[in-house]
Protein backbone atom coordinates (compact mmCIF):
# COMPACT_ATOMS: atom_id res chain seq x y z
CA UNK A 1 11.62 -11.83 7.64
CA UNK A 2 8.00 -11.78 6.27
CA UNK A 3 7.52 -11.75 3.01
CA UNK A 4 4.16 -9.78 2.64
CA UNK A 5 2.48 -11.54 -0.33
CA UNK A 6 1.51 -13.86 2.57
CA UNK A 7 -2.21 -15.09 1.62
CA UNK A 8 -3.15 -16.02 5.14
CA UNK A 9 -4.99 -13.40 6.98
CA UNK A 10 -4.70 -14.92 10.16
CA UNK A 11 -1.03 -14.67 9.87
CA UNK A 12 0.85 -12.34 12.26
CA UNK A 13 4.30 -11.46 11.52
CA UNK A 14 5.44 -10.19 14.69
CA UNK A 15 3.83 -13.57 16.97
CA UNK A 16 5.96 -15.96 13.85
CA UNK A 17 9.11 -14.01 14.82
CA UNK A 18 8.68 -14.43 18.82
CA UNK A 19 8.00 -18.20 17.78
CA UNK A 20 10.89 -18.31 15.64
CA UNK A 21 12.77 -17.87 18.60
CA UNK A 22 12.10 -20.97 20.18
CA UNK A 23 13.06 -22.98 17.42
CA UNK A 24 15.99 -25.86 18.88
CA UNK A 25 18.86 -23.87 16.74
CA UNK A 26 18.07 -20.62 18.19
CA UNK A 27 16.63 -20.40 21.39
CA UNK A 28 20.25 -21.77 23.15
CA UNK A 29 21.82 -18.44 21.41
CA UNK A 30 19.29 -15.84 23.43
CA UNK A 31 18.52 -17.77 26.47
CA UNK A 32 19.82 -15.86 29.37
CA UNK A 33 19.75 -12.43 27.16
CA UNK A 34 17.33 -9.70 27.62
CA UNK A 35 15.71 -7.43 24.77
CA UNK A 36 17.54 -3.98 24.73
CA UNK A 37 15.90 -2.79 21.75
CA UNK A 38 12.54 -3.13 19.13
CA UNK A 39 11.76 -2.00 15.79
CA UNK A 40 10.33 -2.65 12.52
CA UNK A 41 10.15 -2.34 8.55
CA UNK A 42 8.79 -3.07 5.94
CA UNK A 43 11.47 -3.44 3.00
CA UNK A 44 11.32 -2.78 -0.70
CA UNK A 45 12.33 -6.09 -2.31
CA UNK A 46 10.51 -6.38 -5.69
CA UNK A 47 13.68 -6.08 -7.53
CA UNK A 48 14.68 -4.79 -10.59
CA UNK A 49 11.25 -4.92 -12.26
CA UNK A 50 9.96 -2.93 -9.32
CA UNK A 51 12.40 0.26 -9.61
CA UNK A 52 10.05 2.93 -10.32
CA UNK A 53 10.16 5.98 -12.18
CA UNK A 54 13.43 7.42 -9.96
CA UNK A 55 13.37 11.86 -11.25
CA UNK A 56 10.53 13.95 -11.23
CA UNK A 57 10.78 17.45 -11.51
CA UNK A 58 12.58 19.00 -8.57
CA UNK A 59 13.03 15.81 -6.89
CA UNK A 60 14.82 11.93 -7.07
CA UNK A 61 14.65 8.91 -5.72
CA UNK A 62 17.34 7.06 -3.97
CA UNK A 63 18.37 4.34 -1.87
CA UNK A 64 15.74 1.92 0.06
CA UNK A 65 13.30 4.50 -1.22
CA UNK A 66 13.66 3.46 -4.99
CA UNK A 67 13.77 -0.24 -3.95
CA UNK A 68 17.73 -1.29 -4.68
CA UNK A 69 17.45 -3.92 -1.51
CA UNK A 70 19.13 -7.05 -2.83
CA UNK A 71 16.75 -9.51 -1.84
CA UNK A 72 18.33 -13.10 -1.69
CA UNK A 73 21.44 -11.53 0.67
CA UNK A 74 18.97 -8.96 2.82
CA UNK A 75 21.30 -6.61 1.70
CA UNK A 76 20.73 -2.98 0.09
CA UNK A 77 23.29 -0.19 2.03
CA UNK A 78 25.64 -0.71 -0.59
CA UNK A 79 23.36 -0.11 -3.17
CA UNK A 80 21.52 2.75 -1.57
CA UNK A 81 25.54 4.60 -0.71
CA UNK A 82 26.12 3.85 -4.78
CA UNK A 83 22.88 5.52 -6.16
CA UNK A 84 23.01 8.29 -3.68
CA UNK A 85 26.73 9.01 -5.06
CA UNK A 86 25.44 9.10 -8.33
CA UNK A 87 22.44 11.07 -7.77
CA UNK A 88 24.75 13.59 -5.63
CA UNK A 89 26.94 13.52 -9.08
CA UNK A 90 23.89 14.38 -11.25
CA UNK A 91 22.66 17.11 -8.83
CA UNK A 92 26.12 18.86 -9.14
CA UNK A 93 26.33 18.83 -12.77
CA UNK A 94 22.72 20.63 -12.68
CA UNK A 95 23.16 22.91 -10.10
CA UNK A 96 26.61 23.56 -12.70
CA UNK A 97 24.19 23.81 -15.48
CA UNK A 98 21.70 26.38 -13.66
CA UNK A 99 18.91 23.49 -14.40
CA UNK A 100 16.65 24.30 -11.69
CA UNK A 101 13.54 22.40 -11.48
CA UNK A 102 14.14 19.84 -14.65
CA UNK A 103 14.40 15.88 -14.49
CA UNK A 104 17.82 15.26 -13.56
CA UNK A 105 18.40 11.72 -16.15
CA UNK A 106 21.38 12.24 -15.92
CA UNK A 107 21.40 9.90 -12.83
CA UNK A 108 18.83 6.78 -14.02
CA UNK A 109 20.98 7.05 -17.20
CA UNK A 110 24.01 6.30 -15.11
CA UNK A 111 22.09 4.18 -12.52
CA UNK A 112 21.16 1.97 -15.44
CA UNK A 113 25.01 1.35 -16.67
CA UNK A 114 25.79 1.11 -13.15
CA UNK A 115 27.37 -2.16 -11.24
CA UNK A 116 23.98 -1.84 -8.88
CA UNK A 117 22.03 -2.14 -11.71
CA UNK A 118 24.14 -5.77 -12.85
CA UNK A 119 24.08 -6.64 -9.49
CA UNK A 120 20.20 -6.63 -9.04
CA UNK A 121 19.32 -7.61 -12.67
CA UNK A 122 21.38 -10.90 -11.82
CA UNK A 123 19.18 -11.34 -8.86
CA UNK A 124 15.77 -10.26 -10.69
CA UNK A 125 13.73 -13.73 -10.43
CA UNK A 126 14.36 -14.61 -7.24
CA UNK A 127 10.92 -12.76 -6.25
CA UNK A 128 9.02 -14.06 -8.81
CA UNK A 129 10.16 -17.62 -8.42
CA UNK A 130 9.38 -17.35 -4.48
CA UNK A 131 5.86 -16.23 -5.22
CA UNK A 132 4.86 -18.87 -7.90
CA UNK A 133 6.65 -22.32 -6.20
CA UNK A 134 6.93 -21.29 -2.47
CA UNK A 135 10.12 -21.19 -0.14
CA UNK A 136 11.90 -24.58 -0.99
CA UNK A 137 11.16 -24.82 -4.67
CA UNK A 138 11.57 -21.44 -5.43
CA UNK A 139 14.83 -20.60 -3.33
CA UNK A 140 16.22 -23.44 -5.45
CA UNK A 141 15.08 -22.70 -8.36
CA UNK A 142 16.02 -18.82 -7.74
CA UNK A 143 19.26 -20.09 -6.84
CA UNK A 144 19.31 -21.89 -9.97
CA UNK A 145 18.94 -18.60 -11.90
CA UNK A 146 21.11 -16.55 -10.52
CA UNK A 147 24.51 -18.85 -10.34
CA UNK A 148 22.74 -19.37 -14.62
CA UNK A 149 23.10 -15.54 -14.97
CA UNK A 150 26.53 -15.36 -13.47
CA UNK A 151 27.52 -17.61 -16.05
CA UNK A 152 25.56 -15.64 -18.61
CA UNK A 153 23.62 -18.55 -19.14
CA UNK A 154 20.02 -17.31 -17.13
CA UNK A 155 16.23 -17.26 -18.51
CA UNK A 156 16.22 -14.63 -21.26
CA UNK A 157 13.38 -13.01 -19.97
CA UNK A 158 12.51 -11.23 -16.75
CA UNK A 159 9.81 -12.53 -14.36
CA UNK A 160 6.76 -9.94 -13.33
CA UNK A 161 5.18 -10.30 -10.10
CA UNK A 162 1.56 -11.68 -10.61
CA UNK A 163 0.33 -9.43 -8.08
CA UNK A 164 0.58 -6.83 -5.70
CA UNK A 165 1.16 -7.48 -1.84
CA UNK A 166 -2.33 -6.46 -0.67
CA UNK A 167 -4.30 -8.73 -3.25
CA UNK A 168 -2.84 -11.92 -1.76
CA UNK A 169 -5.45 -12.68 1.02
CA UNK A 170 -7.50 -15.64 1.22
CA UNK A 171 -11.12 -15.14 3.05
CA UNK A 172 -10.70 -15.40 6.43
CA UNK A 173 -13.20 -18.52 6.65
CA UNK A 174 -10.70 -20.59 4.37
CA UNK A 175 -8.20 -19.96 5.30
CA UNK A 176 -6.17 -21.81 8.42
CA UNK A 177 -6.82 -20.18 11.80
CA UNK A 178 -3.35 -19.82 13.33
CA UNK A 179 -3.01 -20.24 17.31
CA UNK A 180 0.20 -18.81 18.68
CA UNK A 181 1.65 -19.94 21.60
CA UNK A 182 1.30 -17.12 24.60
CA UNK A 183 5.07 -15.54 25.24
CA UNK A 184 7.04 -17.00 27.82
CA UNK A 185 8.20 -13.20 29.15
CA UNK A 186 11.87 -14.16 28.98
CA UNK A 187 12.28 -15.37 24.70
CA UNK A 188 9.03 -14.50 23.59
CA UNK A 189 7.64 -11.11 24.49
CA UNK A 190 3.49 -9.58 23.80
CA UNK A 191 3.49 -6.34 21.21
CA UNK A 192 3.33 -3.96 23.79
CA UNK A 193 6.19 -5.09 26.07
CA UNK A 194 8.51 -4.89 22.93
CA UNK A 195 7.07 -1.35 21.46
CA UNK A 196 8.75 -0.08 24.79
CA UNK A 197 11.54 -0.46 23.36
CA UNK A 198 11.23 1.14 20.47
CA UNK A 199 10.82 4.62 22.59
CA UNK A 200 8.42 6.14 20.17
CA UNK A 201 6.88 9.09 20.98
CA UNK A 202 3.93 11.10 19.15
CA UNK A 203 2.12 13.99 20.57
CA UNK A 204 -1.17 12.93 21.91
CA UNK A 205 -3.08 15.70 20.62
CA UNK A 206 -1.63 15.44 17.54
CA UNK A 207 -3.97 14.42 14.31
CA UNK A 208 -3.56 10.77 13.50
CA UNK A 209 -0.60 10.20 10.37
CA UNK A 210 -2.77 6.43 9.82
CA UNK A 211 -5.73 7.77 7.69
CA UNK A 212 -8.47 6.11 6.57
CA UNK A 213 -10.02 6.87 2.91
CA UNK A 214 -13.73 5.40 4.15
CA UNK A 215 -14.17 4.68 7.97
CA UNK A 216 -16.49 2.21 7.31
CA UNK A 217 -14.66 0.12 5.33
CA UNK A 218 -12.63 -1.90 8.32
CA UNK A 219 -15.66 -3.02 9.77
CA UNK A 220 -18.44 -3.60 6.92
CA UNK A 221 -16.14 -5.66 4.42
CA UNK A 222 -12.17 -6.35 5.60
CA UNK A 223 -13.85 -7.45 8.91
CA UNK A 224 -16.45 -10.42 7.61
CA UNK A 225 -13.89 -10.93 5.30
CA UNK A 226 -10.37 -11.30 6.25
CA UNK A 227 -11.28 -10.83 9.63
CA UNK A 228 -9.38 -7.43 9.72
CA UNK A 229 -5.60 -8.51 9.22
CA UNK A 230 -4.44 -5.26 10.50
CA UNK A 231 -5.18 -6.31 13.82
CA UNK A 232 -2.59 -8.95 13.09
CA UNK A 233 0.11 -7.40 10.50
CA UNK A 234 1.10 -4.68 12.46
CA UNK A 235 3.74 -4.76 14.94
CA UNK A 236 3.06 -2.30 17.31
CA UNK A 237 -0.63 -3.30 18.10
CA UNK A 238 -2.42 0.60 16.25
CA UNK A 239 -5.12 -0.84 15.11
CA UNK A 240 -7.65 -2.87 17.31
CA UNK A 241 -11.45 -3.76 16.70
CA UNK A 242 -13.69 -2.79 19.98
CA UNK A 243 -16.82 -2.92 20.60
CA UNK A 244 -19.08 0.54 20.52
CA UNK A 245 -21.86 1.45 23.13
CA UNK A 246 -24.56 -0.72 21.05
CA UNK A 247 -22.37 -3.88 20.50
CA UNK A 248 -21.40 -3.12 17.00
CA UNK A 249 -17.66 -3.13 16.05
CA UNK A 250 -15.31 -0.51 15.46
CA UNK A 251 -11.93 -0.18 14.12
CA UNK A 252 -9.84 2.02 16.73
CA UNK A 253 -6.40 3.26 15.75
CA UNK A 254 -3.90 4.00 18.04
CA UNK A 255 -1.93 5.96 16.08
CA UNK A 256 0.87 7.23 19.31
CA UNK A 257 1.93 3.59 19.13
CA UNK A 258 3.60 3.47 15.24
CA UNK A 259 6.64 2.20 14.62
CA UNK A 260 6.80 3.57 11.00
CA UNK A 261 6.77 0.06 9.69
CA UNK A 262 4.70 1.03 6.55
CA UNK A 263 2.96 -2.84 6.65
CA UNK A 264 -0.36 -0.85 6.94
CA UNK A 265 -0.02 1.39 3.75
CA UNK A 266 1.13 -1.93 1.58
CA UNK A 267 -0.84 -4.75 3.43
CA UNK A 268 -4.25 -3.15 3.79
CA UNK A 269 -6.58 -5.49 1.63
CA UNK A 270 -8.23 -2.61 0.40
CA UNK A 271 -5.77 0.12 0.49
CA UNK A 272 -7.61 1.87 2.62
CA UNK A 273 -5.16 2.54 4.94
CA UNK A 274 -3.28 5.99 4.48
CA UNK A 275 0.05 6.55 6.09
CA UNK A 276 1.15 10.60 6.34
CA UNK A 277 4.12 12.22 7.87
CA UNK A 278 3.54 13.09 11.18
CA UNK A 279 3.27 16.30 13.28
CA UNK A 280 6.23 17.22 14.39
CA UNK A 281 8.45 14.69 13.36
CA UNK A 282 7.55 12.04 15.79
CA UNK A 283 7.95 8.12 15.93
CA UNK A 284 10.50 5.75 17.13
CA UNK A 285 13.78 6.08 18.33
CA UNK A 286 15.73 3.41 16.59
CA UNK A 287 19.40 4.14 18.41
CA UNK A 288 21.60 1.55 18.47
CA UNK A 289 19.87 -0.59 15.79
């Protein structure tokens, strides 16, 4: 897992996984194996100080949607079973209550008196404590915490995140170019051998769901910048830079090949990057994962 407050743009998180698999420990365990399936997301794990607003009028919020992933254990189907229980329970009472079309608080009331709600307060700093002293210092230290709050003796105060995701790049000119070792076709495997496997499927004449707000933007400033990261962030190789008629670059999307990751909507130095539901329901076909 990538976290994606990464400050590298030359970082790719799909080329440190296929690396990751040559590490001593772990190649031994896939050697002789062959891929069967491919997919990726991006996962809500801010934590408790994350949770946003979860009713709106006519509508909730549950699950990986609101953000209940716990993130020290990679774990969040518990949680997102438990508040979908209790927003099911709130529902029911209004439907009881003929209160079409009203904020249902009813279930953030019980969501907040809930045992998901102990579970990821007790787990609340872990984040935090990642981002400000890195993966060694901070898993200790955010280990620290949490067996403190079990014991009710933890920091009295919650941690906020310093900053969002997509404000984390360094310029591209200091930071560390990263070379990546070319896959070996039988542990390692290129984007496009893997999104195979994925067996998306979009509609070619269907208008692109990746949307940008300004065109220009990739090229004039994430480009000379960060060198455009999306060229490196996303999994399923959609966005590319090529060259137009005259020379001059171009950012070209290949929307057909998403994977519904979402890295592009949260990653995108800018935010320039829009991500819309698709025509027709199309995307990948994540059976058997």
């Amino acid at each position: 897992m990538t976290h994606l407050d990464y400050d590298n743009p030359w970082l790719s998180p799909f080329d440190e996984f296929q690396r990751f698999k040559h590490h001593p420990a772990i190649r031994p365990m896939l050697e002789g194996g062959r891929p069967i399936g491919y997919g990726a997301r991006a996962i809500t794990a801010g934590g408790w100080q994350s949770v946003p607003n979860l009713v709106f009028p006519g509508g909730m919020l549950v699950g990986c949607a609101a953000g209940f992933v716990n993130l020290p254990r990679i774990k969040g189907s518990h949680n997102a079973i438990e508040s979908g229980i209790m927003a099911a329970d709130a529902l029911a009472k209004a439907v009881g209550e003929k209160a079409y079309g009203k904020r249902l608080n009813a279930y953030p009331d019980a969501l907040r008196a809930s045992r998901l709600a102990r579970e990821l307060k007790k787990v609340r700093n872990v984040k935090p404590l990642l981002e400000r002293f890195g993966t060694v210092l901070g898993s200790f230290l955010g280990a620290a915490d949490m067996w403190m709050r079990t014991l009710w003796l933890g920091l009295p105060f919650t941690l906020r995140h310093r900053k969002s995701d997509h404000a984390s790049l360094r310029a591209a000119d200091i930071s560390k170019k990263i070379e990546y070792p070319k896959p070996d076709g039988k542990i390692s495997f290129d984007r496009l051998t893997m999104l195979q496997l994925s067996a998306t499927n979009h509609e070619e004449n269907q208008p692109s769901h990746l949307t940008l707000r300004d065109a220009a933007i990739p090229t004039v400033y994430n480009l000379p910048h960060y060198a455009e990261p999306a060229q490196r962030y996303c999994p399923a190789g959609v966005y590319e830079i090529v060259p137009r008629e005259d020379g001059s670059p171009r950012l070209q999307i290949n929307a057909q090949n998403c994977v519904h990751c979402k890295t592009c909507d949260i990653k995108d130095p800018t935010q320039n990057i829009n991500w819309v539901v698709p025509e027709g329901g199309g995307g990948p076909n994540y059976s058997n994962m």
